[in-house]
N, C-alpha and C. Protein backbone atom coordinates (compact mmCIF):
# COMPACT_ATOMS: atom_id res chain seq x y z
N UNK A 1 0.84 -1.19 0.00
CA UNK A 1 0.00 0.00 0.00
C UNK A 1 0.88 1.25 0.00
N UNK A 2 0.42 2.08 -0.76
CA UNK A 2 1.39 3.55 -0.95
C UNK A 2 0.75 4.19 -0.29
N UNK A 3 1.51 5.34 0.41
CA UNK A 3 1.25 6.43 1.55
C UNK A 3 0.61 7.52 0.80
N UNK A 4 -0.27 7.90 1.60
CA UNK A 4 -1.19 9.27 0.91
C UNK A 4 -0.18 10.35 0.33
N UNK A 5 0.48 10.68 1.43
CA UNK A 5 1.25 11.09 0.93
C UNK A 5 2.50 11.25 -0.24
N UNK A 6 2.57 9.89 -0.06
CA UNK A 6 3.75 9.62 -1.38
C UNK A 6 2.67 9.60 -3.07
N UNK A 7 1.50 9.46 -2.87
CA UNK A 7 0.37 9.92 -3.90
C UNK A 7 0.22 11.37 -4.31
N UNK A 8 0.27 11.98 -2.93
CA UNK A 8 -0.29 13.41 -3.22
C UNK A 8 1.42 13.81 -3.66
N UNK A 9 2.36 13.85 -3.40
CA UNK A 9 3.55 14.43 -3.89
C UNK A 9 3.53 13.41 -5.38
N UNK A 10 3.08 13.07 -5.92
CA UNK A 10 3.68 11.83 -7.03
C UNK A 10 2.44 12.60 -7.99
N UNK A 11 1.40 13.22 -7.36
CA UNK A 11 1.11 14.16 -8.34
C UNK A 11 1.35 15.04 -8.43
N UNK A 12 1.89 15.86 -7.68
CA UNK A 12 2.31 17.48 -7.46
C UNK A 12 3.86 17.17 -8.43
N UNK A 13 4.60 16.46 -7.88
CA UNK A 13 5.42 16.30 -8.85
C UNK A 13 5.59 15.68 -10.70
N UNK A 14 4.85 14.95 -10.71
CA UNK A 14 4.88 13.97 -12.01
C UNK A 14 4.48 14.94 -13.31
N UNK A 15 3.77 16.15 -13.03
CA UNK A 15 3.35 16.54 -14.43
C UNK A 15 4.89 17.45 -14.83
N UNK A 16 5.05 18.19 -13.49
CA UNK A 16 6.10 19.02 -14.08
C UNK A 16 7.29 17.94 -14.65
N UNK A 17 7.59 17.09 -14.16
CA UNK A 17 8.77 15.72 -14.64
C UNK A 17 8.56 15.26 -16.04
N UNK A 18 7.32 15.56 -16.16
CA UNK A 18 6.77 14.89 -17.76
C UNK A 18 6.88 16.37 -18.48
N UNK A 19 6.69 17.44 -17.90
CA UNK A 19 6.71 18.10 -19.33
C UNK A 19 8.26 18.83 -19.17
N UNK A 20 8.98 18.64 -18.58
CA UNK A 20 10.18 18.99 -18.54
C UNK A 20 11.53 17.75 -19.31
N UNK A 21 10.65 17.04 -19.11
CA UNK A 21 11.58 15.74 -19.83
C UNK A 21 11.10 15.94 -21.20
N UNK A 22 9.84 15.56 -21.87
CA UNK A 22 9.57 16.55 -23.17
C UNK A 22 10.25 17.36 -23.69
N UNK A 23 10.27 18.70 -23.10
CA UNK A 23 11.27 19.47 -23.41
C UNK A 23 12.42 19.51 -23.77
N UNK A 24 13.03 19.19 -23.15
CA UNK A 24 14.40 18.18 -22.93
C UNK A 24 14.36 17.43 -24.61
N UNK A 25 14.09 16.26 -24.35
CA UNK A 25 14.14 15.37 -25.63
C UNK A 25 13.28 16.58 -27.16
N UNK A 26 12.88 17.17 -26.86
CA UNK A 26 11.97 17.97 -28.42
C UNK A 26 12.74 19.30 -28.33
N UNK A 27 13.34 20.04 -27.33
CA UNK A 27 14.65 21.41 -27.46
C UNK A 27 15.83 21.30 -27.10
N UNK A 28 16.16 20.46 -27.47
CA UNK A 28 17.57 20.70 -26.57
C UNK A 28 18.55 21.50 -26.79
N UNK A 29 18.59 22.30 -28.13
CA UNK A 29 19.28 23.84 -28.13
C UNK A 29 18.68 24.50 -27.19
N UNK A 30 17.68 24.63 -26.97
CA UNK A 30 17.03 25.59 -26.12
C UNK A 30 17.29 25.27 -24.60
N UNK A 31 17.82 24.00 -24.18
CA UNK A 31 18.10 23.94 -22.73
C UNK A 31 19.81 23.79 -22.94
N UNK A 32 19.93 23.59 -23.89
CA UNK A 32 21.53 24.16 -23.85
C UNK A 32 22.08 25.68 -24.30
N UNK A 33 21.17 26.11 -24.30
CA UNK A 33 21.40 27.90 -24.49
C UNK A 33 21.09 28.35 -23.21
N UNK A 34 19.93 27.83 -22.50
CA UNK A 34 19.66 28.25 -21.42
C UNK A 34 20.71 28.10 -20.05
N UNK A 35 20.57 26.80 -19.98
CA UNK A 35 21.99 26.44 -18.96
C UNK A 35 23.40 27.55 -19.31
N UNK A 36 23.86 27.76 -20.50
CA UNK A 36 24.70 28.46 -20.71
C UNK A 36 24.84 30.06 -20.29
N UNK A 37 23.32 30.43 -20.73
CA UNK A 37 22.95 31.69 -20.20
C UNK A 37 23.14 31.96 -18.74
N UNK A 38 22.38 31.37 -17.83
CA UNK A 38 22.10 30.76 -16.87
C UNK A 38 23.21 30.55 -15.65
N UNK A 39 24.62 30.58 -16.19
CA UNK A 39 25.38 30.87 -15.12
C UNK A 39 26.00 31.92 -15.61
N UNK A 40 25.54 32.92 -16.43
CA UNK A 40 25.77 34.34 -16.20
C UNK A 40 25.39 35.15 -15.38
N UNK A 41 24.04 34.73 -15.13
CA UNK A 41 22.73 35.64 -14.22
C UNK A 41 22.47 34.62 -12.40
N UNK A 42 23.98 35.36 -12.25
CA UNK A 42 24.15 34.63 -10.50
C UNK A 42 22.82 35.26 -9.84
N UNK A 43 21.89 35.97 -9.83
CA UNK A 43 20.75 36.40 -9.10
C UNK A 43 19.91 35.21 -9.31
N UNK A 44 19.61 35.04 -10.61
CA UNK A 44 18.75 33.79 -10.49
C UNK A 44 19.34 32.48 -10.19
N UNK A 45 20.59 32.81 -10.66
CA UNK A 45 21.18 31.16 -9.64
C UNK A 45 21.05 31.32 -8.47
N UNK A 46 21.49 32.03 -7.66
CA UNK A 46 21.22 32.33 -6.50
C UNK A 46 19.10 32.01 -5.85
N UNK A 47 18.61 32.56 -6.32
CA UNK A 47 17.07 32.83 -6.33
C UNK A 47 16.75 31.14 -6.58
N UNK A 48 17.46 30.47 -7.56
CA UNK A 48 17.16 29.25 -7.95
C UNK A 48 17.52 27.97 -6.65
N UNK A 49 18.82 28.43 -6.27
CA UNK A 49 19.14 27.68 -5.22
C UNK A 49 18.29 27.88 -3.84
N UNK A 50 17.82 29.18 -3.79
CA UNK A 50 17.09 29.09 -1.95
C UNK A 50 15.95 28.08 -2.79
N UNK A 51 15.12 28.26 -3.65
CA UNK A 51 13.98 27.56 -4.22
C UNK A 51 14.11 25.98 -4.22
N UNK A 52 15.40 26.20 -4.82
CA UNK A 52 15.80 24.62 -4.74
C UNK A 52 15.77 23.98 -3.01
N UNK A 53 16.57 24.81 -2.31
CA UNK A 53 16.78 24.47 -0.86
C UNK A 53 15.02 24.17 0.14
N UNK A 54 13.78 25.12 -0.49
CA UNK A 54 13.26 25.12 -0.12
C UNK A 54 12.38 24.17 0.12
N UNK A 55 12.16 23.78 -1.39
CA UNK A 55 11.57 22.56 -1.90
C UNK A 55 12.00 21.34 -1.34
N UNK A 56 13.47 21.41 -1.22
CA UNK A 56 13.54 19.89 -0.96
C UNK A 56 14.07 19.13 0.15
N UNK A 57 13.49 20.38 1.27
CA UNK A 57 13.44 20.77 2.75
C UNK A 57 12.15 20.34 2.90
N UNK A 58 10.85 21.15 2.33
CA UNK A 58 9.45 20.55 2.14
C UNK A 58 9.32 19.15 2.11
N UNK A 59 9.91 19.05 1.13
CA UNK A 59 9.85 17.46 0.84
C UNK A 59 10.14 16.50 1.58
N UNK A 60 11.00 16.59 2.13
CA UNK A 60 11.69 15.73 2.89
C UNK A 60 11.37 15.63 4.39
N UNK A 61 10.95 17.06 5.15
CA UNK A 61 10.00 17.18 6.12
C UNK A 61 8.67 15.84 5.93
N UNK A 62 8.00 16.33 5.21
CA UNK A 62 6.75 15.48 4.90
C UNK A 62 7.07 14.20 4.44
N UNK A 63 7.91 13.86 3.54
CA UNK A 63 8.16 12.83 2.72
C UNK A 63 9.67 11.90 3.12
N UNK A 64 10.31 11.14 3.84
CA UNK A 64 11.27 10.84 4.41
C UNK A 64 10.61 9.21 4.29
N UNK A 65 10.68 8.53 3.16
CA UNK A 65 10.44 7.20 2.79
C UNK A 65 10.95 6.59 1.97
N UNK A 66 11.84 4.88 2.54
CA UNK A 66 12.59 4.40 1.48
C UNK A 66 10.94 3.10 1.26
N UNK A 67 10.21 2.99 1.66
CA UNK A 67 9.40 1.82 1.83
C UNK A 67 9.37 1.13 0.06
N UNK A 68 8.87 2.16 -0.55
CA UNK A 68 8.77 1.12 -2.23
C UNK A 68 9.11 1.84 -3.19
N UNK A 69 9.50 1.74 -4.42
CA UNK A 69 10.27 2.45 -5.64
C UNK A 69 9.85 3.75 -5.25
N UNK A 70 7.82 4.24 -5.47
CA UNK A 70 7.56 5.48 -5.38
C UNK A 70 8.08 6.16 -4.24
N UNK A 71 8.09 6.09 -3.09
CA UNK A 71 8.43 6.64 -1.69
C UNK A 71 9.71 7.09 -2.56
N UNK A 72 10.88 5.53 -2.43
CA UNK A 72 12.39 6.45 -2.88
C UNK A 72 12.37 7.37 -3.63
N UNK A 73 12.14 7.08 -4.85
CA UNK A 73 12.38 8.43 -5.77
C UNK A 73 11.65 9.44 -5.63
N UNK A 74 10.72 9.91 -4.66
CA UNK A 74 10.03 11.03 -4.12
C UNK A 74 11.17 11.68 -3.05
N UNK A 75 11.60 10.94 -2.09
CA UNK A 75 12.60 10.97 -1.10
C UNK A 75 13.84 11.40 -1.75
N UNK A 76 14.70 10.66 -2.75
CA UNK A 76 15.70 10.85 -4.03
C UNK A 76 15.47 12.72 -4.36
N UNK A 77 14.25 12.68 -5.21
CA UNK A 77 13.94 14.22 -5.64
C UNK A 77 14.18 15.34 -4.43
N UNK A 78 14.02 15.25 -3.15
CA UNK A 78 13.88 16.08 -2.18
C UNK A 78 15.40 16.25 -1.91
N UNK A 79 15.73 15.15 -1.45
CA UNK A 79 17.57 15.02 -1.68
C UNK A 79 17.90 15.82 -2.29
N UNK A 80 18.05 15.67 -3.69
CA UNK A 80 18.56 16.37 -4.80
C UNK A 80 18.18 17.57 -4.97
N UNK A 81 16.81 17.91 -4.76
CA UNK A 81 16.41 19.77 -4.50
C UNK A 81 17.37 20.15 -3.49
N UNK A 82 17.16 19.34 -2.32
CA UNK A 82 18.29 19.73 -1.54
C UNK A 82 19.48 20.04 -1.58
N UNK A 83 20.31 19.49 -1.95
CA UNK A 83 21.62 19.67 -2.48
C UNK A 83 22.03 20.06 -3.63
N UNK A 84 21.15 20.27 -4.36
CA UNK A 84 21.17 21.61 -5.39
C UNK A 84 21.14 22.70 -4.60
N UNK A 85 20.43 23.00 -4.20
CA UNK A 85 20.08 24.32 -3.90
C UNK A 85 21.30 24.56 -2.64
N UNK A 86 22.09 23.55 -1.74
CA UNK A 86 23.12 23.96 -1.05
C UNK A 86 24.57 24.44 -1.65
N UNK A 87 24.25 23.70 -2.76
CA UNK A 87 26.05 23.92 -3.75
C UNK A 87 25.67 25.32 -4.24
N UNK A 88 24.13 25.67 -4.61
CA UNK A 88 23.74 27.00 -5.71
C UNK A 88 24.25 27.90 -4.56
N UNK A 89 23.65 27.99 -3.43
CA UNK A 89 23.83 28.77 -2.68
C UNK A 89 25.27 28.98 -2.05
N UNK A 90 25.73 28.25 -1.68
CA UNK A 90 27.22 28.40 -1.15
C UNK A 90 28.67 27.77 -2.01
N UNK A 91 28.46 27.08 -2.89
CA UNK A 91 29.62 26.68 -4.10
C UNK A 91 28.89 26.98 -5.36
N UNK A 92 28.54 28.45 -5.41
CA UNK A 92 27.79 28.63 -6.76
C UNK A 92 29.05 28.40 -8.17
N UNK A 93 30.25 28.64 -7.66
CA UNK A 93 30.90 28.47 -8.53
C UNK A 93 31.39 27.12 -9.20
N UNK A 94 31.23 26.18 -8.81
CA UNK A 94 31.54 24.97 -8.88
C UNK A 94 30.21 24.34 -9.53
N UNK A 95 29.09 24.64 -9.44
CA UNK A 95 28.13 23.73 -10.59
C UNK A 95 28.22 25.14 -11.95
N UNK A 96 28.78 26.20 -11.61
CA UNK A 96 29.02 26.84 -12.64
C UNK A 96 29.62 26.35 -13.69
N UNK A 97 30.88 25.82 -13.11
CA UNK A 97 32.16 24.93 -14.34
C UNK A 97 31.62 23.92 -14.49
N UNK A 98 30.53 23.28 -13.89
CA UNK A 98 29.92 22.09 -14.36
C UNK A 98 29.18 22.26 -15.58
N UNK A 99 28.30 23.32 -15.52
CA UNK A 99 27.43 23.11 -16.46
C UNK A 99 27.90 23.10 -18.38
N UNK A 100 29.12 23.42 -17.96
CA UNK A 100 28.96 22.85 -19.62
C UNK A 100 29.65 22.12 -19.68
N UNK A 101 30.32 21.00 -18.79
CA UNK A 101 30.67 19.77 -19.31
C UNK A 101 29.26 18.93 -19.04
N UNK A 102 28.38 18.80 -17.97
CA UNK A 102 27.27 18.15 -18.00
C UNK A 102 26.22 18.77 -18.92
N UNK A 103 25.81 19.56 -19.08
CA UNK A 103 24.89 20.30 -20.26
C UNK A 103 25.22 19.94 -22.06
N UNK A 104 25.40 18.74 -22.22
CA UNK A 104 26.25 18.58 -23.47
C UNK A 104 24.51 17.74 -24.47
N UNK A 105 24.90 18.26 -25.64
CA UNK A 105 23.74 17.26 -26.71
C UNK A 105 23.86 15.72 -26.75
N UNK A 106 25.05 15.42 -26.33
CA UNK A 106 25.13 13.58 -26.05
C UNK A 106 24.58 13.24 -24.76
N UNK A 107 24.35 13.90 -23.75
CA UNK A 107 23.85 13.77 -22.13
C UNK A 107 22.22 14.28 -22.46
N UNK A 108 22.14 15.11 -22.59
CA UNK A 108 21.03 15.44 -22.66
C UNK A 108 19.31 14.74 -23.20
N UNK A 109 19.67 13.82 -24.24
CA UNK A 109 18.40 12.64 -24.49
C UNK A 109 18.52 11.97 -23.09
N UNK A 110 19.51 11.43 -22.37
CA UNK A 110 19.55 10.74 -21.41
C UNK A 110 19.13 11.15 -20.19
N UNK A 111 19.37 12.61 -19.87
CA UNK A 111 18.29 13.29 -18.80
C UNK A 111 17.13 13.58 -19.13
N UNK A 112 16.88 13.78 -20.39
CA UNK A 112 15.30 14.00 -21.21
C UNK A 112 14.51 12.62 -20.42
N UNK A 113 15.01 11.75 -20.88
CA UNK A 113 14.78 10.14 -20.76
C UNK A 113 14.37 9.71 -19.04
N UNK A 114 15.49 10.26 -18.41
CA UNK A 114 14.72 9.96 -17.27
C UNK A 114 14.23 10.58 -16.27
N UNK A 115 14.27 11.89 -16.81
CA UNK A 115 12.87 12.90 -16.20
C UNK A 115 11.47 12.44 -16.45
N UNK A 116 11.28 12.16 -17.83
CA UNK A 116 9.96 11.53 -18.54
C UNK A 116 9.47 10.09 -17.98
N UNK A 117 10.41 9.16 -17.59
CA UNK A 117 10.18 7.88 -17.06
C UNK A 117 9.99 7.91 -15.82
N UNK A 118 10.71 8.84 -15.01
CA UNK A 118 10.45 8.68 -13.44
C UNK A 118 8.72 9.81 -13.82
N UNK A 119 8.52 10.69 -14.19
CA UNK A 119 7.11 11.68 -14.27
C UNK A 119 6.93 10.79 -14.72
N UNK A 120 6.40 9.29 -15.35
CA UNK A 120 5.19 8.75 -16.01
C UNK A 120 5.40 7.80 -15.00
N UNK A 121 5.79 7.30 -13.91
CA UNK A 121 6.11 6.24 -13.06
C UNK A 121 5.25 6.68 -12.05
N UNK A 122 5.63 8.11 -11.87
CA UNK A 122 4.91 8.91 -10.83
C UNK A 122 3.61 9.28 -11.01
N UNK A 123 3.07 9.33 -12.06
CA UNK A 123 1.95 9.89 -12.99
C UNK A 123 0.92 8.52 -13.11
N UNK A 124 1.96 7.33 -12.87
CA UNK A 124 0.87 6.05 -12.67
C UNK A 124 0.95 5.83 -11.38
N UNK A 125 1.42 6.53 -10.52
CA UNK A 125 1.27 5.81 -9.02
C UNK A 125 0.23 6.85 -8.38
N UNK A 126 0.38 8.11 -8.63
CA UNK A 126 -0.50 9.30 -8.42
C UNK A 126 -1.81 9.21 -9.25
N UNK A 127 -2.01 9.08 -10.09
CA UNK A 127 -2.80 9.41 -10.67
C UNK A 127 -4.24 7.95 -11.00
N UNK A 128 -3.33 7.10 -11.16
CA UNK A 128 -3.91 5.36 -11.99
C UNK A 128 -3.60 4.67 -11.23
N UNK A 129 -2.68 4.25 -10.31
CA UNK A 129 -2.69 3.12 -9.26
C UNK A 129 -3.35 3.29 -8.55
């Protein structure tokens, strides 16, 4: 049995995962122009990281479950907001030099790929299971 909770976050999360993985796989000049842009404008990195920090503080408050695939990768996502948003905020420079060795057109189907699979995983546990 899945936790109400791990339902109600598996929809709050899953649409944005699906149309961001879309994106991803159908622009990917456009998220590789952006990322590029993107560590020019330290305000919104900055702005991006408390958001990031915030979220996945939220998350993890409420949501702190390894029990079945959905729980983890709900738990996983909060993590990772999390620690995004700690490097944005205090080693902003360091996912700076990242982003264009990870931001590349050979990587990129592959994060397309499993943004879209974890949002349709989530999108059947929220929504159809």
């Amino acid at each position: 049995m899945i936790a109400d909770n791990t339902i109600y976050l598996a929809q709050l999360i899953a649409p944005a995962m699906i149309a961001i993985g879309i994106g991803i796989l159908t622009h990917q000049e456009f998220y590789i122009k952006t990322f590029k842009h993107l560590k020019e404008e330290t305000l919104a990195m900055y702005i991006g990281g408390i958001v990031a920090m915030v979220v996945g503080t939220a998350i993890l408050l409420n949501h702190n479950s390894w029990d079945n695939l959905a729980s983890a990768l709900i738990t996983l996502i909060g993590v990772g907001a999390l620690l995004k948003g700690a490097i944005l905020s205090t080693l902003p420079r360091l996912l700076e030099s990242s982003f264009s060795k990870l931001i590349t057109p050979s990587i990129l189907p592959l994060v397309g790929s499993v943004y879209l699979i974890v949002g349709l995983y989530l999108g059947w546990v929220g929504y159809i299971n």
